[in-house]
PDB file of N, CA and C in Angstrom:
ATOM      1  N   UNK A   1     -14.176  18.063  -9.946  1.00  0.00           N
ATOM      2  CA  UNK A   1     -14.223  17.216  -8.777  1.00  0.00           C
ATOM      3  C   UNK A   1     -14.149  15.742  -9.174  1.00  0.00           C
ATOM      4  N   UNK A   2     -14.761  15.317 -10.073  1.00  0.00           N
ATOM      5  CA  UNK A   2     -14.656  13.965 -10.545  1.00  0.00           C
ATOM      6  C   UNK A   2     -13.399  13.554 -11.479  1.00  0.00           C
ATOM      7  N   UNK A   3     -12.776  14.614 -11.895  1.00  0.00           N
ATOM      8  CA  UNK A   3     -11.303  14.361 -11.869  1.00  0.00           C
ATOM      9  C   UNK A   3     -10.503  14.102 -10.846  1.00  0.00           C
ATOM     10  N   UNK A   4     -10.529  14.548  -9.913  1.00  0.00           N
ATOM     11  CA  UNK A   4     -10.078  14.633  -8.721  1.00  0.00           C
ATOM     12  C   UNK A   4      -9.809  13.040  -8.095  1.00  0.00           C
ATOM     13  N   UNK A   5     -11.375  12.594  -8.043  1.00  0.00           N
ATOM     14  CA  UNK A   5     -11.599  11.496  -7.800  1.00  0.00           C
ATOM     15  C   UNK A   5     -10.800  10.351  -8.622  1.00  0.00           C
ATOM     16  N   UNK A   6     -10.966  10.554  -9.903  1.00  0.00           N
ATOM     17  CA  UNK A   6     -10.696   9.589 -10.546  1.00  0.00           C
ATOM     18  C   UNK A   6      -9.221   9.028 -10.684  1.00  0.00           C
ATOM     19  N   UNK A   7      -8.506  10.641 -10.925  1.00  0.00           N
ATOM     20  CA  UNK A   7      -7.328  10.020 -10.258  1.00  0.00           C
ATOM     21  C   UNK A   7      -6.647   9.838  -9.172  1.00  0.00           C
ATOM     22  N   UNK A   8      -7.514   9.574  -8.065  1.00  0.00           N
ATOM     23  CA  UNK A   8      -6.999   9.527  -6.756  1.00  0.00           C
ATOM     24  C   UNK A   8      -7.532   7.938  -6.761  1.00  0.00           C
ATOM     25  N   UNK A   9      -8.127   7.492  -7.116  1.00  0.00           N
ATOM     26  CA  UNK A   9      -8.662   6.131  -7.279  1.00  0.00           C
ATOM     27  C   UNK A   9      -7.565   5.032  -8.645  1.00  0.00           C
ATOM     28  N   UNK A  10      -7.545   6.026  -9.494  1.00  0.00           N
ATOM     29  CA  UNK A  10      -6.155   5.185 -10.228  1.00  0.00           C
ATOM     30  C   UNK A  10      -5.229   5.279  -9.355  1.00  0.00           C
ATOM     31  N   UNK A  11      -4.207   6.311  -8.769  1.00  0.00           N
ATOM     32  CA  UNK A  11      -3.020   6.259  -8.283  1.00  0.00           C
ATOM     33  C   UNK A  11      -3.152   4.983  -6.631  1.00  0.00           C
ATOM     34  N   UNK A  12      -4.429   4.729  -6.215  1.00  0.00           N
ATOM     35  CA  UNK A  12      -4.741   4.166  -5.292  1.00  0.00           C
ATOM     36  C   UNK A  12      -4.579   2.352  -5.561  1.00  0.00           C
ATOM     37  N   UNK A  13      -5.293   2.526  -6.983  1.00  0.00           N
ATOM     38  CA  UNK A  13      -5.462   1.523  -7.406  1.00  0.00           C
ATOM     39  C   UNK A  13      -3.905   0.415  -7.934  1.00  0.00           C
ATOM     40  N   UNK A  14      -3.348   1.693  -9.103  1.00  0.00           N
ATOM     41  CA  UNK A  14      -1.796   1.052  -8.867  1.00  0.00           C
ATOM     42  C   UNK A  14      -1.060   0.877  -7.549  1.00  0.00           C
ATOM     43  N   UNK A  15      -1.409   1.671  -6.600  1.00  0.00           N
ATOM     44  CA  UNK A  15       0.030   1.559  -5.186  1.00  0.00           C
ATOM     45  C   UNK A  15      -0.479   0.021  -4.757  1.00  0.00           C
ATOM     46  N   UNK A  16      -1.923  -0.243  -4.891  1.00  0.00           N
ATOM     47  CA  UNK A  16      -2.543  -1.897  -4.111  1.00  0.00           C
ATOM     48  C   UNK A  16      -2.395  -2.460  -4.982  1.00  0.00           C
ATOM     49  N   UNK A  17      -2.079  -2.469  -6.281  1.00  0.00           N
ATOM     50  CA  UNK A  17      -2.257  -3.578  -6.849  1.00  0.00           C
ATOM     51  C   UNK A  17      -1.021  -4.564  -7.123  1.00  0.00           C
ATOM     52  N   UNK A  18       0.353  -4.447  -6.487  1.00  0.00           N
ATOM     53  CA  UNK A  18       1.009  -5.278  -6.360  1.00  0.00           C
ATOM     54  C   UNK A  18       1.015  -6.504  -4.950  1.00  0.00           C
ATOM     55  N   UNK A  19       0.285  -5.705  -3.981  1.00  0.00           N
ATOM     56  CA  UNK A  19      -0.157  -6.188  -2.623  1.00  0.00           C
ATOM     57  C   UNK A  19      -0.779  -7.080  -2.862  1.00  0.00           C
ATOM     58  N   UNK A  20      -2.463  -7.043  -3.953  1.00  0.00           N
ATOM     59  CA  UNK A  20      -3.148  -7.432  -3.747  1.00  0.00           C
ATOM     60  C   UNK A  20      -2.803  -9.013  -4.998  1.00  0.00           C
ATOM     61  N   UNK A  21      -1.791  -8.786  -5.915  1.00  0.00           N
ATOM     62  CA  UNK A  21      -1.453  -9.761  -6.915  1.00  0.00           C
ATOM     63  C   UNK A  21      -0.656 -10.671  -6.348  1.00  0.00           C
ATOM     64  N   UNK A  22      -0.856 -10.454  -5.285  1.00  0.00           N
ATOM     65  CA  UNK A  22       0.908 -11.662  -4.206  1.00  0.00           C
ATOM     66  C   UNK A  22      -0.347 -12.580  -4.010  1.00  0.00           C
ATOM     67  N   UNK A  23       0.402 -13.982  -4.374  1.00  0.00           N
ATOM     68  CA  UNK A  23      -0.128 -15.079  -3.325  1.00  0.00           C
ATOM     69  C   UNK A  23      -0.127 -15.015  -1.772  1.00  0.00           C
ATOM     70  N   UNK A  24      -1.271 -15.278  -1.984  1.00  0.00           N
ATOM     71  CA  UNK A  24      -1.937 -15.432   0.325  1.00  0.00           C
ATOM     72  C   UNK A  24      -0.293 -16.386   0.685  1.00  0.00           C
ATOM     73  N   UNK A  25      -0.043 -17.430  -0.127  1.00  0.00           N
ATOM     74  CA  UNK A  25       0.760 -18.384   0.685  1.00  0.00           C
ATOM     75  C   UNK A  25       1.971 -18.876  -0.274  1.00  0.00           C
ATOM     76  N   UNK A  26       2.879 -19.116  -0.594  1.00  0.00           N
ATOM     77  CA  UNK A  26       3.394 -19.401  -1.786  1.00  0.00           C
ATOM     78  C   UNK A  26       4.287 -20.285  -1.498  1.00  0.00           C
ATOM     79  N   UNK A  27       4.426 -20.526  -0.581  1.00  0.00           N
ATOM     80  CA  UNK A  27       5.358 -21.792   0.164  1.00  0.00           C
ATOM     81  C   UNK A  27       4.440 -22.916   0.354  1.00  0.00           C
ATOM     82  N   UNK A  28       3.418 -22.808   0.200  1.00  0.00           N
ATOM     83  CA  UNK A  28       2.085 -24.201   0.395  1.00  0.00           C
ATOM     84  C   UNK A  28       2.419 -24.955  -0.953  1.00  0.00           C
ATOM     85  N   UNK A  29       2.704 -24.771  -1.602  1.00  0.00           N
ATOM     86  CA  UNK A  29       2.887 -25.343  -2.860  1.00  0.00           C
ATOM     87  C   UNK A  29       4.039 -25.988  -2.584  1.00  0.00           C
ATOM     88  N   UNK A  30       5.193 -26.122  -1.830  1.00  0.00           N
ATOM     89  CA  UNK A  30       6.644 -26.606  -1.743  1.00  0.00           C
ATOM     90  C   UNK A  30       6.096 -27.329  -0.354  1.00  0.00           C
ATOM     91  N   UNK A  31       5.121 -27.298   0.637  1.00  0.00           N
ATOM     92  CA  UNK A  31       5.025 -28.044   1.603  1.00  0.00           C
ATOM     93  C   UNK A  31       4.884 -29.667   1.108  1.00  0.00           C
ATOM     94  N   UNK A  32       5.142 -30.731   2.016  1.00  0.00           N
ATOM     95  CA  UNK A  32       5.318 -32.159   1.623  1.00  0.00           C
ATOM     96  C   UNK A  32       4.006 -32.207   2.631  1.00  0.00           C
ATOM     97  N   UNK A  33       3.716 -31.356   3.593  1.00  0.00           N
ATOM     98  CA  UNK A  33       2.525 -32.195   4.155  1.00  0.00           C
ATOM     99  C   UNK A  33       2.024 -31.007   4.432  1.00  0.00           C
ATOM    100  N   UNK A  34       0.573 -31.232   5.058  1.00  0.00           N
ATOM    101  CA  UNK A  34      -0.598 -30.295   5.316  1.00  0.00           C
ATOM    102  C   UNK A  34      -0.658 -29.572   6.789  1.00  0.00           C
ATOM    103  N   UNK A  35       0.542 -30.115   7.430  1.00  0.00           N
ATOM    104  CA  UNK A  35       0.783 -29.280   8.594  1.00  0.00           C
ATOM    105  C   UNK A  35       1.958 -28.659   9.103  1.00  0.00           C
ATOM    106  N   UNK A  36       1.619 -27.631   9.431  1.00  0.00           N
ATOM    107  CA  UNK A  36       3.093 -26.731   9.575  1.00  0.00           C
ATOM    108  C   UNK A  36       3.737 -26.652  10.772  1.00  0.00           C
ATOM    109  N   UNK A  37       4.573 -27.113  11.422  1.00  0.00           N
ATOM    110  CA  UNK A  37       5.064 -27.055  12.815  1.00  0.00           C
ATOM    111  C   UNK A  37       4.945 -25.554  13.341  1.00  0.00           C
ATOM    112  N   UNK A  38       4.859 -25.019  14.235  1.00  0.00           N
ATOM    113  CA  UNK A  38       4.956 -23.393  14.743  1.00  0.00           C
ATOM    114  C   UNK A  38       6.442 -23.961  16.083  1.00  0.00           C
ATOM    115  N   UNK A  39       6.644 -22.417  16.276  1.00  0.00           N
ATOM    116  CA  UNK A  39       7.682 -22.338  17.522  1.00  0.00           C
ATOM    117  C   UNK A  39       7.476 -21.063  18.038  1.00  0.00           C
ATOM    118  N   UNK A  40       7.763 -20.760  19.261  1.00  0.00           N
ATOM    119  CA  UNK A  40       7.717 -19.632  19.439  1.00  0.00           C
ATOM    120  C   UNK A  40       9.041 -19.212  18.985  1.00  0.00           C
ATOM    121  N   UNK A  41       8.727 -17.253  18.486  1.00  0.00           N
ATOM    122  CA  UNK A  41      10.311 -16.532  18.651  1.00  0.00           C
ATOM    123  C   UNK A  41      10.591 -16.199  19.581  1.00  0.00           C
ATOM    124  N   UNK A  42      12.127 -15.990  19.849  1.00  0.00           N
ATOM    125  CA  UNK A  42      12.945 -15.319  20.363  1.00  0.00           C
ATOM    126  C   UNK A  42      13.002 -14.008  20.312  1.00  0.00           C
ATOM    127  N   UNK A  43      12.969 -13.145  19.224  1.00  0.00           N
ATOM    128  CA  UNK A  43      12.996 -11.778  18.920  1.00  0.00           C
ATOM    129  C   UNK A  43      11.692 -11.355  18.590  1.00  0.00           C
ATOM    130  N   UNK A  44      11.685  -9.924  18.664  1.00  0.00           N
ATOM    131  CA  UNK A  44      10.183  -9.432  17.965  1.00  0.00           C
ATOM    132  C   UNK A  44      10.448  -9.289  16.900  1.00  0.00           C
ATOM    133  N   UNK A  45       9.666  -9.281  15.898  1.00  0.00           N
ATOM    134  CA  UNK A  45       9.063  -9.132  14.687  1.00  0.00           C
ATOM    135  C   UNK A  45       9.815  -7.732  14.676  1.00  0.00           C
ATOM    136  N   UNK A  46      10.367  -7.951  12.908  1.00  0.00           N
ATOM    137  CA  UNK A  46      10.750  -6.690  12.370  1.00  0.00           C
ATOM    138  C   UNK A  46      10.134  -6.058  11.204  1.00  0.00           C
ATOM    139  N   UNK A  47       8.452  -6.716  11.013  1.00  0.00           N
ATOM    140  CA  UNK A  47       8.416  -6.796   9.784  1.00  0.00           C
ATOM    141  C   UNK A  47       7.342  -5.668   9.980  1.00  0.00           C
ATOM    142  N   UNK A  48       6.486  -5.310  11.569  1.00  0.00           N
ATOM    143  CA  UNK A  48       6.371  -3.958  12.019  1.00  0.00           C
ATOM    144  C   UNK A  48       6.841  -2.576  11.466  1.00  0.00           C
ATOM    145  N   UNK A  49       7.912  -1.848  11.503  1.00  0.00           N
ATOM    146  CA  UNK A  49       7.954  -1.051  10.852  1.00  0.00           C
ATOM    147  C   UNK A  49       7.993  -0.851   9.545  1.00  0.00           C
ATOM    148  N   UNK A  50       8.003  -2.219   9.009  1.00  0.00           N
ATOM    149  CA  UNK A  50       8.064  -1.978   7.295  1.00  0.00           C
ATOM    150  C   UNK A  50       6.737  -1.695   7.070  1.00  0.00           C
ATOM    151  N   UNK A  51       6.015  -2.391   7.381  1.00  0.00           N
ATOM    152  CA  UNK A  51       4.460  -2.127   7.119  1.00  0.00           C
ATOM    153  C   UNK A  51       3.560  -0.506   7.095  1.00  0.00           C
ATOM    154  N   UNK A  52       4.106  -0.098   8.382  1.00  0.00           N
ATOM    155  CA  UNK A  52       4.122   1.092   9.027  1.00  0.00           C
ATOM    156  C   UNK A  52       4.667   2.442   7.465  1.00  0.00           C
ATOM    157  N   UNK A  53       5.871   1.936   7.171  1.00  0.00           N
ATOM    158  CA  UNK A  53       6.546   2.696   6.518  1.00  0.00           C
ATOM    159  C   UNK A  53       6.028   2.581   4.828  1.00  0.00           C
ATOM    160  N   UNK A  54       5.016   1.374   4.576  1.00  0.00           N
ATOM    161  CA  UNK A  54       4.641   1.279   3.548  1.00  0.00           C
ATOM    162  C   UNK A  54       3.038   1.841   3.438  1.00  0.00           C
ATOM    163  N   UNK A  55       2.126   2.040   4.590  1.00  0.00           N
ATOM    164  CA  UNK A  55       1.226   2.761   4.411  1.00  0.00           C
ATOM    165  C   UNK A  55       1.504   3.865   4.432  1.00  0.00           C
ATOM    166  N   UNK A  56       2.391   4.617   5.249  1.00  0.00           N
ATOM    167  CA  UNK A  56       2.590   6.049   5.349  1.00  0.00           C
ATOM    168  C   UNK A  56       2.795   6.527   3.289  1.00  0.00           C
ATOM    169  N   UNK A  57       4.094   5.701   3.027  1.00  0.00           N
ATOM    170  CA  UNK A  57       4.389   6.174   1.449  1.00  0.00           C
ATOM    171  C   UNK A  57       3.221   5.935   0.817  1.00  0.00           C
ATOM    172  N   UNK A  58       2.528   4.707   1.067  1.00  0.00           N
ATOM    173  CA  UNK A  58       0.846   4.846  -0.216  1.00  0.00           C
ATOM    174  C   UNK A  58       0.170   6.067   0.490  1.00  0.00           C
ATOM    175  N   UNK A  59       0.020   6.282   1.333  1.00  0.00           N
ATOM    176  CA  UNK A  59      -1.031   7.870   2.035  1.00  0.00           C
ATOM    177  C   UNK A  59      -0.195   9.105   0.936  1.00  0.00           C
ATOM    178  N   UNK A  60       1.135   9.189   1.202  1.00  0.00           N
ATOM    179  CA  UNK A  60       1.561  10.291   0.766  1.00  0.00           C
ATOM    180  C   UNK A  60       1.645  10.185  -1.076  1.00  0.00           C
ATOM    181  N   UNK A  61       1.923   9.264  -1.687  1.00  0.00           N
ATOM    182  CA  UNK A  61       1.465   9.083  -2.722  1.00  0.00           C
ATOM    183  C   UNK A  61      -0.118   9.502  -3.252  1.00  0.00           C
ATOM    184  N   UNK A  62      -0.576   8.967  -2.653  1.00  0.00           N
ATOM    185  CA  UNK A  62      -2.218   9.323  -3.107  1.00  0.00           C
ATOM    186  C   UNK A  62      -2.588  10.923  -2.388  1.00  0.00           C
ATOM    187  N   UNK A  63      -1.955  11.325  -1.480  1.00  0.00           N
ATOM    188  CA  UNK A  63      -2.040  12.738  -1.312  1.00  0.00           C
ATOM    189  C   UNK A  63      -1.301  13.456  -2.088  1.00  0.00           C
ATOM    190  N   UNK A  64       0.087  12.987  -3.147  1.00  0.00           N
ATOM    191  CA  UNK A  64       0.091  13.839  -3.771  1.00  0.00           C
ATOM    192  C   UNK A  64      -0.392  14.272  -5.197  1.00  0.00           C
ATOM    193  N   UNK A  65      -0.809  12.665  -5.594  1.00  0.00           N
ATOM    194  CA  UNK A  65      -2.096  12.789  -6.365  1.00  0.00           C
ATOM    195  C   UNK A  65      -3.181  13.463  -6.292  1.00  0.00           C
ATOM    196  N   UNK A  66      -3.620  13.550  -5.087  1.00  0.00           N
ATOM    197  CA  UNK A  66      -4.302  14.652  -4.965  1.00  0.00           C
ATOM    198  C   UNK A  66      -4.348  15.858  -5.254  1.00  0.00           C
ATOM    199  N   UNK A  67      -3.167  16.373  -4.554  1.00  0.00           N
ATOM    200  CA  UNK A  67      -2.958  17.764  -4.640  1.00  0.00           C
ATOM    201  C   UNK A  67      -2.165  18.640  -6.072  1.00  0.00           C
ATOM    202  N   UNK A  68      -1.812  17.559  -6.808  1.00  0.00           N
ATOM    203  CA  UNK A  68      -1.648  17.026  -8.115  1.00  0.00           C
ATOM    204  C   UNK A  68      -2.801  17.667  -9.055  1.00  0.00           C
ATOM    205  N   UNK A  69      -3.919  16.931  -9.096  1.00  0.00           N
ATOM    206  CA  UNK A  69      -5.158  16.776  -9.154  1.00  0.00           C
ATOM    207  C   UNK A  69      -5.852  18.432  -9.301  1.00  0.00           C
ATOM    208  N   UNK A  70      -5.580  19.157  -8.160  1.00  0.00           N
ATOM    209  CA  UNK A  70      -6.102  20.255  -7.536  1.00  0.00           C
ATOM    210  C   UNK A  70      -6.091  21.285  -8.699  1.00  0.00           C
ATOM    211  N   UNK A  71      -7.537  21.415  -9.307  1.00  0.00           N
ATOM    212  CA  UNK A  71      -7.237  23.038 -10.238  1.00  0.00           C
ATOM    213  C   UNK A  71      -7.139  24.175  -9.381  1.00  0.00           C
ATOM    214  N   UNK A  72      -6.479  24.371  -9.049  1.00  0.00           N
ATOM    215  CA  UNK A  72      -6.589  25.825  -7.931  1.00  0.00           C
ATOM    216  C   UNK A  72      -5.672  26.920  -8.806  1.00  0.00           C
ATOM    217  N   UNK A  73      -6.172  27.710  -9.729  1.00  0.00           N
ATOM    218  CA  UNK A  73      -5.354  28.411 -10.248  1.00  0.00           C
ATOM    219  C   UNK A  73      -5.406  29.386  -9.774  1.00  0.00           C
ATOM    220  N   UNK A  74      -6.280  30.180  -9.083  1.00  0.00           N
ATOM    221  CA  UNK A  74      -6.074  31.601  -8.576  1.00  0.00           C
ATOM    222  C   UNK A  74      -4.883  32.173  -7.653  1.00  0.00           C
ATOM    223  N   UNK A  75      -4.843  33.064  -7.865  1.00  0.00           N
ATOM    224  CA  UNK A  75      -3.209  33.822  -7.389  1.00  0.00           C
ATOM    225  C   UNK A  75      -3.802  33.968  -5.836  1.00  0.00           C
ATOM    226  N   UNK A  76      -2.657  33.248  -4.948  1.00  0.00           N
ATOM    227  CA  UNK A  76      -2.593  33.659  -3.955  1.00  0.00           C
ATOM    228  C   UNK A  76      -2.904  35.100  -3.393  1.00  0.00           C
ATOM    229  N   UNK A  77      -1.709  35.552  -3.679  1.00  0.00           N
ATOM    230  CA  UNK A  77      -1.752  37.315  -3.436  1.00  0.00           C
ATOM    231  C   UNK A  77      -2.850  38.229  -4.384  1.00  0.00           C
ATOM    232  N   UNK A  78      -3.378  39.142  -3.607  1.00  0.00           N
ATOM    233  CA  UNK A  78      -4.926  40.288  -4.070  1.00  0.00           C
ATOM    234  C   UNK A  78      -3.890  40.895  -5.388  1.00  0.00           C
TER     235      UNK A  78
END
């Protein structure tokens, strides 16, 4: 069981850890001043389903680590 865990917590750990190594802001550094104009859009946001489509692949990743993971050797069939 604590195998289980452990690598469900590494494979967890690599899928976040490029997320979590991004700068919050990285264009603040190229700003000339401390305030940012806003506008409203025109279109909706497309950046919605990417997001969507990037938790689903870390879930299924770490589920198949999981099941990966799984000593289940006994034979199905009696």
């Amino acid at each position: 069981m604590l195998t289980k865990l452990l690598t469900a917590a590494a494979v967890a750990s690599m899928a976040t850890a490029p997320v979590l190594a991004a700068p919050a802001n990285s264009a603040s550094k190229l700003s000339l001043s401390g305030v940012r104009a806003a506008t409203a859009s025109k279109k909706k946001s497309e950046l919605a389903p990417a997001v969507i489509i990037g938790v689903l692949a870390t879930a299924a990743i770490i589920g198949g680590a999981v099941a990966l993971a799984n000593n289940d050797d006994d034979p199905d069939s009696p």
